[in-house]
N, C-alpha and C. Protein backbone atom coordinates (compact mmCIF):
# COMPACT_ATOMS: atom_id res chain seq x y z
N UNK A 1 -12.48 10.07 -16.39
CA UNK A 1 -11.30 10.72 -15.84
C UNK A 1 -10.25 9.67 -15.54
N UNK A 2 -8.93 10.06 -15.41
CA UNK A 2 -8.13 8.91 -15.29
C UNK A 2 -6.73 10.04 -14.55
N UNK A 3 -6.14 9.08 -13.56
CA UNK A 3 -4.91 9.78 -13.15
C UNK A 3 -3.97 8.46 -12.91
N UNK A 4 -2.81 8.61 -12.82
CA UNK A 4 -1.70 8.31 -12.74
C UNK A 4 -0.99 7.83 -11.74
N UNK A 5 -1.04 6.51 -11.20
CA UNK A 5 -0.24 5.82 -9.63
C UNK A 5 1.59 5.87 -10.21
N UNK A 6 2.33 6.31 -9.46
CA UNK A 6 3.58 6.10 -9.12
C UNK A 6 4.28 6.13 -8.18
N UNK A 7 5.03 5.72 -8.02
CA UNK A 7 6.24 5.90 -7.22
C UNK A 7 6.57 6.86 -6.96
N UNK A 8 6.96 7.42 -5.30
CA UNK A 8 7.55 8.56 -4.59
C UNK A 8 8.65 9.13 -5.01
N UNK A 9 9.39 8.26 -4.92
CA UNK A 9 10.81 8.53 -5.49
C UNK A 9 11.27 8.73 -6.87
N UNK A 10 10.84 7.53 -7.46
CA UNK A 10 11.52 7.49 -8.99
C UNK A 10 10.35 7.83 -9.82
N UNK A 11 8.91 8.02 -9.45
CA UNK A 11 7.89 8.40 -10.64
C UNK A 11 7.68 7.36 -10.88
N UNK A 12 8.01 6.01 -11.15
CA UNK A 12 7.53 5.30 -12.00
C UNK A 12 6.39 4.62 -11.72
N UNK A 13 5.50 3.84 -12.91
CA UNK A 13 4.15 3.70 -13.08
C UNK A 13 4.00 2.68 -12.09
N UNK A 14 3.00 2.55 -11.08
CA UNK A 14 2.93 1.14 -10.08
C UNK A 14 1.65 0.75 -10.47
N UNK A 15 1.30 -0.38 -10.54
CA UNK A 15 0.49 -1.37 -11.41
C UNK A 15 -0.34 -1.85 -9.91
N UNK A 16 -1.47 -2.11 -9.61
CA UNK A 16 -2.20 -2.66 -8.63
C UNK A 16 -2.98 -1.80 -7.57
N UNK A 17 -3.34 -1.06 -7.59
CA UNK A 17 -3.66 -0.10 -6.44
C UNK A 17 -4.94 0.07 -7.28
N UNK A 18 -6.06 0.55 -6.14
CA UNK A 18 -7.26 -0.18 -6.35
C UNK A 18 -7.73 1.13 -5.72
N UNK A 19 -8.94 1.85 -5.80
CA UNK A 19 -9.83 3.10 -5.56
C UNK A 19 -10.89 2.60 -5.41
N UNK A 20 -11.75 3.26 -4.72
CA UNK A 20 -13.40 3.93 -4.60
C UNK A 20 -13.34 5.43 -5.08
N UNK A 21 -14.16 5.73 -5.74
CA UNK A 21 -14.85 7.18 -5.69
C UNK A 21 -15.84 7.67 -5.57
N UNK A 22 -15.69 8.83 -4.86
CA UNK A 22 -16.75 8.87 -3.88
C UNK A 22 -17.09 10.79 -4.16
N UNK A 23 -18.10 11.48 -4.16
CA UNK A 23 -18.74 12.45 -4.46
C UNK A 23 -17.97 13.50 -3.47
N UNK A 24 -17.46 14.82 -3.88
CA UNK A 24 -16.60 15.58 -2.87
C UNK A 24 -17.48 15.96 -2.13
N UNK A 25 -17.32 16.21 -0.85
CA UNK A 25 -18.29 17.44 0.56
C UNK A 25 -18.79 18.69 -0.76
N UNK A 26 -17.99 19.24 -1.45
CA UNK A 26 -17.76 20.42 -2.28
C UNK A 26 -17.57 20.14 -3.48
N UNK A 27 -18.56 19.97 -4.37
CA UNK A 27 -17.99 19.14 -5.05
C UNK A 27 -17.85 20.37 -6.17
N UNK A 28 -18.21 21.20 -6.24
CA UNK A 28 -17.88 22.56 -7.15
C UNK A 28 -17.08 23.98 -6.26
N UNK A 29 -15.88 23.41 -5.65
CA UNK A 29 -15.22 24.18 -4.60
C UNK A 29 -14.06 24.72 -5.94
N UNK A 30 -13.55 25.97 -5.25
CA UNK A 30 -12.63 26.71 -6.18
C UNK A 30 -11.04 25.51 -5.11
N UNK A 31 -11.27 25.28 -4.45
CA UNK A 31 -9.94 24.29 -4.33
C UNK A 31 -10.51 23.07 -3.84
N UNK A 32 -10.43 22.01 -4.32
CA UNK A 32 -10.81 20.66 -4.22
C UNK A 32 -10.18 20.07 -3.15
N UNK A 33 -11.16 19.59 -2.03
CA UNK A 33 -10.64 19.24 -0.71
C UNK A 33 -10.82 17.61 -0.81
N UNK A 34 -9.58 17.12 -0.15
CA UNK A 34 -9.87 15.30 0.21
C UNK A 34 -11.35 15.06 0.67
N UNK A 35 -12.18 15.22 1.06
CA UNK A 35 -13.05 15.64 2.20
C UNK A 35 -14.49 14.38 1.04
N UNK A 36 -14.59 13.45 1.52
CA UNK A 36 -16.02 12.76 1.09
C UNK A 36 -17.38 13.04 1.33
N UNK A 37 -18.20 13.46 0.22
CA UNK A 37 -19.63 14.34 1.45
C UNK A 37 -20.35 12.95 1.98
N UNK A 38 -20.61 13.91 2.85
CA UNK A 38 -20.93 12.90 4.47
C UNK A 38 -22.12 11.73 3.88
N UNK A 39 -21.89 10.30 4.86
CA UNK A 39 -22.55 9.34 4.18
C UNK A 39 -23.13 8.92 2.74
N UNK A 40 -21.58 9.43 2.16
CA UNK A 40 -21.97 9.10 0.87
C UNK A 40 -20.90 7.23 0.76
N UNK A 41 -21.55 6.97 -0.55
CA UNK A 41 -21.06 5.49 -0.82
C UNK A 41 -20.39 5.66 -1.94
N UNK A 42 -19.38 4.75 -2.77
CA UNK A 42 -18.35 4.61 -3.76
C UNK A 42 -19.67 4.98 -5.09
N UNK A 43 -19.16 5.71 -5.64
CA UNK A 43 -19.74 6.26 -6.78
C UNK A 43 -19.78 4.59 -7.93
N UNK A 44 -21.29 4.47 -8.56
CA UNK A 44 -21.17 3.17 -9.21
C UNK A 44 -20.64 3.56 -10.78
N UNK A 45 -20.12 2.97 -11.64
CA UNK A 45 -20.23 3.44 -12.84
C UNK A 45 -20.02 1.97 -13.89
N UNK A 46 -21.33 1.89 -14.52
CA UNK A 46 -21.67 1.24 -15.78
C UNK A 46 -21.06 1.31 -16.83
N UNK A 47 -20.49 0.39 -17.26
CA UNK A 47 -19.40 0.48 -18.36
C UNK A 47 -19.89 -0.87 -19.56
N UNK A 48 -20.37 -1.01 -20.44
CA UNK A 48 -20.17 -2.12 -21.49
C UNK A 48 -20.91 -3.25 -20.60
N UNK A 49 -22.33 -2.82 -19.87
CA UNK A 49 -22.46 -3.60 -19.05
C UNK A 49 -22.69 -4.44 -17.61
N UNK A 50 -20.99 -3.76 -17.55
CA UNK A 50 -20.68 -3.89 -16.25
C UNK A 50 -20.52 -2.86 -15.04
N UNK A 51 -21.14 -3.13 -13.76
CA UNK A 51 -21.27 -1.68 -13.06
C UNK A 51 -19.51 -1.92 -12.08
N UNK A 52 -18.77 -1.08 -12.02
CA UNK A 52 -18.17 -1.19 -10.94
C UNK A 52 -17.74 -0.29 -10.11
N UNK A 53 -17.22 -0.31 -9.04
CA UNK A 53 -16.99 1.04 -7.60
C UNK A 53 -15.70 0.55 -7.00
N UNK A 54 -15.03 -0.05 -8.14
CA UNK A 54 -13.59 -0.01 -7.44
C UNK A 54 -12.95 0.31 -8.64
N UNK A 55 -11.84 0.71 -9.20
CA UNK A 55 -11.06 0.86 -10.07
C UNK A 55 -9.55 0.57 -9.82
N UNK A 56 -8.80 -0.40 -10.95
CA UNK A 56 -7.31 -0.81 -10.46
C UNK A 56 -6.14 0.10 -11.59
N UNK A 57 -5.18 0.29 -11.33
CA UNK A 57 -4.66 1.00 -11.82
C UNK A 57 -3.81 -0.40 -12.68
N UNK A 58 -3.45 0.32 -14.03
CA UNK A 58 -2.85 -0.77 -15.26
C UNK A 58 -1.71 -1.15 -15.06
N UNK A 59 -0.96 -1.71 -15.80
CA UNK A 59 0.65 -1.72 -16.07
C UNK A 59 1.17 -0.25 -16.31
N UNK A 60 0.74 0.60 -16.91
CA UNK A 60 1.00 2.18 -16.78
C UNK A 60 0.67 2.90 -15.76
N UNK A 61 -0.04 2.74 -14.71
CA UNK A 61 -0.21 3.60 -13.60
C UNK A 61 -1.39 3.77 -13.97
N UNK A 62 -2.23 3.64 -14.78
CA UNK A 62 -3.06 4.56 -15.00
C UNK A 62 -4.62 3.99 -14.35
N UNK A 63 -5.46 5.09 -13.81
CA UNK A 63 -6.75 4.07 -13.08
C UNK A 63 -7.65 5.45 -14.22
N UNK A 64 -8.12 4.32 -14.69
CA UNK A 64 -9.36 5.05 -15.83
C UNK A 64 -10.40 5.14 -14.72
N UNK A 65 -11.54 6.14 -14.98
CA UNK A 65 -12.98 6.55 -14.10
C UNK A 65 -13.70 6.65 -14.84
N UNK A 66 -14.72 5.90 -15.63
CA UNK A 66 -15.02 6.38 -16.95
C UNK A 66 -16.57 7.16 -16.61
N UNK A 67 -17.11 8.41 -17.33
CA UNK A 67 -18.70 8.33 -16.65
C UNK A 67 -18.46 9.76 -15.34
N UNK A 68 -17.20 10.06 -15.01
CA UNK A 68 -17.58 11.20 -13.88
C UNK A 68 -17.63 12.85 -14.65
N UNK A 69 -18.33 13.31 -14.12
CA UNK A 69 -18.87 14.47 -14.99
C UNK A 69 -18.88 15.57 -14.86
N UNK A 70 -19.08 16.98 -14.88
CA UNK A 70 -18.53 17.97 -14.53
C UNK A 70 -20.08 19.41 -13.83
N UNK A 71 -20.53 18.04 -14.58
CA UNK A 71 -22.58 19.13 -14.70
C UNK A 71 -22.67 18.15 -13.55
N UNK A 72 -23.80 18.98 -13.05
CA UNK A 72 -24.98 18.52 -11.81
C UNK A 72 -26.14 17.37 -12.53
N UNK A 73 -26.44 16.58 -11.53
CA UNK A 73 -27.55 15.88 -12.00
C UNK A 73 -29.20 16.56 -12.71
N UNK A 74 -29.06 17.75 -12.88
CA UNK A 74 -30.13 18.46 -13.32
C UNK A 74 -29.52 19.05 -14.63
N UNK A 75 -28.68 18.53 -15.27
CA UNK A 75 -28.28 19.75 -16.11
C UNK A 75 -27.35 20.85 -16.34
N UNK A 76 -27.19 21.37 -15.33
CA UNK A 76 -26.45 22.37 -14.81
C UNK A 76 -25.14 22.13 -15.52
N UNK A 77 -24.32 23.35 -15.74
CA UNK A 77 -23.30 23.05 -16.12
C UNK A 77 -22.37 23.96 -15.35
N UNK A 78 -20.60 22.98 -15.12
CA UNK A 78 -19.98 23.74 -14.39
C UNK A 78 -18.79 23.52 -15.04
N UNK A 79 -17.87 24.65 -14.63
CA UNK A 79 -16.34 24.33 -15.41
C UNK A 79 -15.60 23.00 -15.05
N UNK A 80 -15.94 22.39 -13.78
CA UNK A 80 -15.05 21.39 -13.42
C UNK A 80 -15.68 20.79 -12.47
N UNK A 81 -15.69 19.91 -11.92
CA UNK A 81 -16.23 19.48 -10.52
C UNK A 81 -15.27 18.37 -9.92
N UNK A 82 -15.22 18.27 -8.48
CA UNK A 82 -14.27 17.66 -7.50
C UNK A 82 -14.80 16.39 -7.29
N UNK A 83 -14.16 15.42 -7.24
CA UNK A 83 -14.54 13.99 -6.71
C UNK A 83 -13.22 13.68 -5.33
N UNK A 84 -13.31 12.71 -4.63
CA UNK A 84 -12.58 11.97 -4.17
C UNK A 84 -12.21 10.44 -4.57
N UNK A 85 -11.24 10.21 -4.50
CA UNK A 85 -10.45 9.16 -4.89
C UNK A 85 -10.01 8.20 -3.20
N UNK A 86 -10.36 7.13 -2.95
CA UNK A 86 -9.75 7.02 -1.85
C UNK A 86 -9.16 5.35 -2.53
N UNK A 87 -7.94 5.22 -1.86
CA UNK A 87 -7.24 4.07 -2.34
C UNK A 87 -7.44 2.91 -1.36
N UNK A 88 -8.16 2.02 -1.69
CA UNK A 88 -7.82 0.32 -1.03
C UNK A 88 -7.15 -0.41 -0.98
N UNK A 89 -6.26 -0.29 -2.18
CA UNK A 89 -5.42 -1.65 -2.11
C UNK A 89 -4.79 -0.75 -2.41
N UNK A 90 -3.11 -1.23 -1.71
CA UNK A 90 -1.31 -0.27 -2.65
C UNK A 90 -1.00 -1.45 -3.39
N UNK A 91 -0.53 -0.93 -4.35
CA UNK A 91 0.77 -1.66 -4.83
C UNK A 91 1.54 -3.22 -3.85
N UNK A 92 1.61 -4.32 -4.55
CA UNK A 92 2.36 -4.96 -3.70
C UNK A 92 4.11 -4.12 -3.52
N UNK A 93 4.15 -4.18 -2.21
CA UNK A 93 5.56 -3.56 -2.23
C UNK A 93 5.48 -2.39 -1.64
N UNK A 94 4.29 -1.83 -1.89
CA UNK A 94 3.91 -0.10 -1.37
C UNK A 94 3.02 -0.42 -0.34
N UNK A 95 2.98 1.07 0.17
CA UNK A 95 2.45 1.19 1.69
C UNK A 95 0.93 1.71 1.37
N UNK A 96 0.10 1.38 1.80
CA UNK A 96 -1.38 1.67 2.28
C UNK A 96 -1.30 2.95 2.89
N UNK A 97 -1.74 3.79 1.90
CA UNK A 97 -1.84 5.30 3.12
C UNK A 97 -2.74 4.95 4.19
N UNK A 98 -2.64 6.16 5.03
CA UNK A 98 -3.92 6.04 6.44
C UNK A 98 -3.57 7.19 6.87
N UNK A 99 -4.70 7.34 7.75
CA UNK A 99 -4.44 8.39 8.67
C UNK A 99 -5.15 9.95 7.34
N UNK A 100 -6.06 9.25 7.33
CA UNK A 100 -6.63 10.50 5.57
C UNK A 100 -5.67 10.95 4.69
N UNK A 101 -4.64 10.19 4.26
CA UNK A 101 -3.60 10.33 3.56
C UNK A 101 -4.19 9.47 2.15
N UNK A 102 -5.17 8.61 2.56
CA UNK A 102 -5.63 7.16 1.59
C UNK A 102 -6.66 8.05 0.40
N UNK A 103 -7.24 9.59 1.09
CA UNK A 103 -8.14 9.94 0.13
C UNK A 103 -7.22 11.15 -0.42
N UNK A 104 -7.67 11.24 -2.29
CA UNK A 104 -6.84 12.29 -2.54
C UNK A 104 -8.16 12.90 -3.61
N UNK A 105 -8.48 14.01 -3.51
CA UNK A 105 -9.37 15.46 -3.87
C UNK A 105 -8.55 15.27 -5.54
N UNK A 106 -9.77 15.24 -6.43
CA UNK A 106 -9.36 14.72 -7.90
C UNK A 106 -10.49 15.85 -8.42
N UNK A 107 -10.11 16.87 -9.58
CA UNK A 107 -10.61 17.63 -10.08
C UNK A 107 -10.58 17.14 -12.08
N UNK A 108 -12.36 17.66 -12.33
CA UNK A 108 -12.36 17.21 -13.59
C UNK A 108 -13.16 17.76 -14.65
N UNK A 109 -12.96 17.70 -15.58
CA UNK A 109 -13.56 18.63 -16.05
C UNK A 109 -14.06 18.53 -17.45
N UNK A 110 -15.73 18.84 -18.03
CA UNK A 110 -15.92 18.41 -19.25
C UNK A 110 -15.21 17.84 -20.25
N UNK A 111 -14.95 16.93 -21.23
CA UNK A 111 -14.26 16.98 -22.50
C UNK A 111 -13.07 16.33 -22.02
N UNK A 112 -12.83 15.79 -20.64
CA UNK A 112 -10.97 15.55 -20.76
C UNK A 112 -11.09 13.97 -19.99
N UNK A 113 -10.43 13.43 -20.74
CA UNK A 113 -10.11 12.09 -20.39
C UNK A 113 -9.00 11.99 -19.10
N UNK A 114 -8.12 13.26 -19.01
CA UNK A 114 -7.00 13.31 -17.61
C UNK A 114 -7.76 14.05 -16.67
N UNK A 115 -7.77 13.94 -15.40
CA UNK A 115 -8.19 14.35 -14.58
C UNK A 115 -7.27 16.17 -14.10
N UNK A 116 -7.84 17.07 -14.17
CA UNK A 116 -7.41 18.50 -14.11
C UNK A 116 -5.78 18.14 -13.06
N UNK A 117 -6.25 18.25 -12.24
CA UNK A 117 -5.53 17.90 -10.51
C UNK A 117 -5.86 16.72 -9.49
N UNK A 118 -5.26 16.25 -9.38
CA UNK A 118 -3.77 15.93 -9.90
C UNK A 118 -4.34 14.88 -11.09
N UNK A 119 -2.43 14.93 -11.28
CA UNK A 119 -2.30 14.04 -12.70
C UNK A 119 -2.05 12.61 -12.13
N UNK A 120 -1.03 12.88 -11.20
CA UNK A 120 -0.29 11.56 -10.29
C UNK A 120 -0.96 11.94 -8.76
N UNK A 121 -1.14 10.21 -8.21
CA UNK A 121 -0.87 9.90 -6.97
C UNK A 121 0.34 8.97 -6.90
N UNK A 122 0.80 9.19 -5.48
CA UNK A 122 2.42 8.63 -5.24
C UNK A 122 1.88 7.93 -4.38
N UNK A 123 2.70 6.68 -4.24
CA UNK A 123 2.95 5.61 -3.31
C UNK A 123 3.98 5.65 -2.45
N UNK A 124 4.83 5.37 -1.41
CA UNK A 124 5.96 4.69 -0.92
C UNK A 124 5.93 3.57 -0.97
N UNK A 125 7.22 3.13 -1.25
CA UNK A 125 7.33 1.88 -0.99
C UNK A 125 7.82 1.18 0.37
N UNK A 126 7.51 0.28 0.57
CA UNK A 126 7.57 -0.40 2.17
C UNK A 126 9.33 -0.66 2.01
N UNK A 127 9.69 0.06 3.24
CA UNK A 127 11.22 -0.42 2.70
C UNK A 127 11.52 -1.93 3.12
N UNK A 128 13.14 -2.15 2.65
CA UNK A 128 13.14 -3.87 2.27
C UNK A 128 13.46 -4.07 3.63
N UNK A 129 13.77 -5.06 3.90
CA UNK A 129 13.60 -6.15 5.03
C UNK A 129 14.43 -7.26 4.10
N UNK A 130 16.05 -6.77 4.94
CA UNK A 130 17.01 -8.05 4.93
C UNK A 130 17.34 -9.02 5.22
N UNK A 131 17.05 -10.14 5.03
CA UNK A 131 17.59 -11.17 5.59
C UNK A 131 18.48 -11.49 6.27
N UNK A 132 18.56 -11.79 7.86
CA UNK A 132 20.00 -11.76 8.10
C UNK A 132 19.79 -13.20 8.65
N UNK A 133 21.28 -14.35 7.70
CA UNK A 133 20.90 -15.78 8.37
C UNK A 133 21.52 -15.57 9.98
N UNK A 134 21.02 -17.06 10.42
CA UNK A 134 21.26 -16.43 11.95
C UNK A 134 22.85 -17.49 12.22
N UNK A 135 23.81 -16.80 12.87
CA UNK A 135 25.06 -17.18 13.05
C UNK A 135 24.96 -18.61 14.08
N UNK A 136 25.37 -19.34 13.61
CA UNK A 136 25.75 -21.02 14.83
C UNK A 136 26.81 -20.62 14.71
N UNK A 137 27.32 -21.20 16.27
CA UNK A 137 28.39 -21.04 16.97
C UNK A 137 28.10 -22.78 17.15
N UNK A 138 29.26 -23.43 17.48
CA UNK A 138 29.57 -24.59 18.18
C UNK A 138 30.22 -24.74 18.83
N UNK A 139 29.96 -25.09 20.59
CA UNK A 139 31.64 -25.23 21.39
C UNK A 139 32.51 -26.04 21.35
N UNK A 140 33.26 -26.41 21.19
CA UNK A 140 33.89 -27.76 21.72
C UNK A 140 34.76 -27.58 22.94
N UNK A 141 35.50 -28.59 23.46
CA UNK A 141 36.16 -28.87 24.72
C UNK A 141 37.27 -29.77 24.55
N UNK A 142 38.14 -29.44 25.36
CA UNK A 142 39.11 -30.62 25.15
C UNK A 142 38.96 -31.31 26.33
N UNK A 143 39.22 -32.40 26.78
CA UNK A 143 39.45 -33.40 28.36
C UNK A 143 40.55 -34.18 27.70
N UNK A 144 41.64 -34.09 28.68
CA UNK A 144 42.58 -35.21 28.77
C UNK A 144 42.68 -36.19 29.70
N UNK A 145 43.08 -37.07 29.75
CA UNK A 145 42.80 -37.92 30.76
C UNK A 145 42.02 -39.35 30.39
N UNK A 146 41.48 -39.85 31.33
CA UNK A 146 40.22 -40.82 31.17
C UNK A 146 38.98 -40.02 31.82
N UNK A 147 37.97 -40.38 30.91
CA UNK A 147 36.92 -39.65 31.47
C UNK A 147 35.95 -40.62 31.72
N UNK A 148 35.66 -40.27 33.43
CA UNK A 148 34.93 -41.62 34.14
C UNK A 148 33.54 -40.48 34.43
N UNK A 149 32.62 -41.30 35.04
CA UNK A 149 31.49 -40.40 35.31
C UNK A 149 31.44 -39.26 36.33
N UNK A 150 32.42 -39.59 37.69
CA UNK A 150 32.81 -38.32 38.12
C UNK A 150 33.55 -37.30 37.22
N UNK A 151 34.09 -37.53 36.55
CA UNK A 151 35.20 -36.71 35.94
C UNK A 151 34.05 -35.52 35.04
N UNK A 152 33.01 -36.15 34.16
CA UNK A 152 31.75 -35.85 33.50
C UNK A 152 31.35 -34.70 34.25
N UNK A 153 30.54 -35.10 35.43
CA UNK A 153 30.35 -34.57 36.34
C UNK A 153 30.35 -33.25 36.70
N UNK A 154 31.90 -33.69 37.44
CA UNK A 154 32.16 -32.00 37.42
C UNK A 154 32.81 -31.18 36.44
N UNK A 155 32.84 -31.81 35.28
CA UNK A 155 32.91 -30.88 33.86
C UNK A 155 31.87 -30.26 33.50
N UNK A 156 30.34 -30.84 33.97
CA UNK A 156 29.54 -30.14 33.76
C UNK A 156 28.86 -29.27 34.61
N UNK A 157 28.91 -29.25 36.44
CA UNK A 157 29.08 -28.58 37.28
C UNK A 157 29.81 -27.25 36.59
N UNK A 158 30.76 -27.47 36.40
CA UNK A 158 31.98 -26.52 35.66
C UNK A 158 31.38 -25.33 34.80
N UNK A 159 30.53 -26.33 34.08
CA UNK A 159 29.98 -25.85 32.41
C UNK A 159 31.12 -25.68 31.73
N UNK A 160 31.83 -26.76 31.70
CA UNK A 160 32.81 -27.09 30.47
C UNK A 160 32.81 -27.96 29.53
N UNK A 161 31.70 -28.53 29.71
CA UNK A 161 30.69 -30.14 29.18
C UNK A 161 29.91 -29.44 28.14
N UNK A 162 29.72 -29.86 27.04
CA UNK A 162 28.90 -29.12 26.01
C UNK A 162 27.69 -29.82 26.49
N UNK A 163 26.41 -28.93 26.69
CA UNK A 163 24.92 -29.88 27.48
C UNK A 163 24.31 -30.48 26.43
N UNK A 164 25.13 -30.69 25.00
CA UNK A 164 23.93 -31.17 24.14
C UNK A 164 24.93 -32.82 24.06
N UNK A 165 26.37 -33.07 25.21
CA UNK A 165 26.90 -34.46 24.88
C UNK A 165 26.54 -34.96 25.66
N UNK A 166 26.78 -36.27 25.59
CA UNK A 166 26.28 -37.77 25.89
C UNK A 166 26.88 -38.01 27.48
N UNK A 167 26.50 -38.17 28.33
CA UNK A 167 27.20 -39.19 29.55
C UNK A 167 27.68 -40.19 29.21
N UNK A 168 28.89 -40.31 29.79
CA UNK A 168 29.46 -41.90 29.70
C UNK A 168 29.10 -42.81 30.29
């Protein structure tokens, strides 16, 4: 099974976002709930080899699942069956759902390489954070006169003495 990471706004494909999948509460429910059945662990799946329980989504958005199935472990056959998808890593740039926003209810079904429902999960992106340089100010002062150490003094009593000059 495979679905589709993008962007909230513009759709477009976001590259890096990283899953577990994990067996639905329901996993043959007529509406597929976020809902993980209880103490279950990231579904493993053997590929060319290699077993893995995380999946990253491509330069296309796309997070392949290869191996999830639609029949029961006995045989059984069903029109579709529900998994959960829960996301670990966002997108650099995008926000980490939470708050059970991170798991999304993925429906699938014999014969199909796209996942029924949904096609896409959306990201936000973290909004930007501007730089603002920070403004120096410098005082200066004028003194006329001769400036003796009383004179100093009470210029700086005053606070008319910039505190970062020199005593005479």
């Amino acid at each position: 099974a495979s679905v589709t990471k993008v962007d909230d706004v513009t759709g477009a494909p976001l590259q890096g976002a990283k899953f577990e999948v994990y067996p639905a509460a329901d996993p043959y429910a007529t509406e597929c709930a976020a809902t993980p059945a209880a103490s279950s662990t990231p579904i493993e799946v053997t590929e060319g080899g290699a077993t893995a329980t995380e999946f990253e989504s491509d330069e296309y958005g796309v997070v392949r699942v290869p191996g999830l199935h639609a029949g029961d472990n006995n045989g059984g056959y069903f029109g579709s069956r529900c998994y959960v998808f829960k996301e670990t890593v966002a997108p650099v740039g995008y926000k980490l759902p939470t708050g059970g926003e991170e798991y999304t209810a993925v429906r699938v079904q014999p014969g199909s390489e796209v996942a029924v429902e949904p096609q896409e999960i959306v990201n936000a992106a973290i909004p930007a954070v501007v730089p603002v340089a920070p403004t120096v100010t410098q005082a200066t002062c004028t003194v006329s006169g001769e400036l003796t150490a009383p004179t100093v003094d009470r210029l700086l009593e005053a606070g008319e003495w910039p505190r970062h000059a020199h005593r005479i």
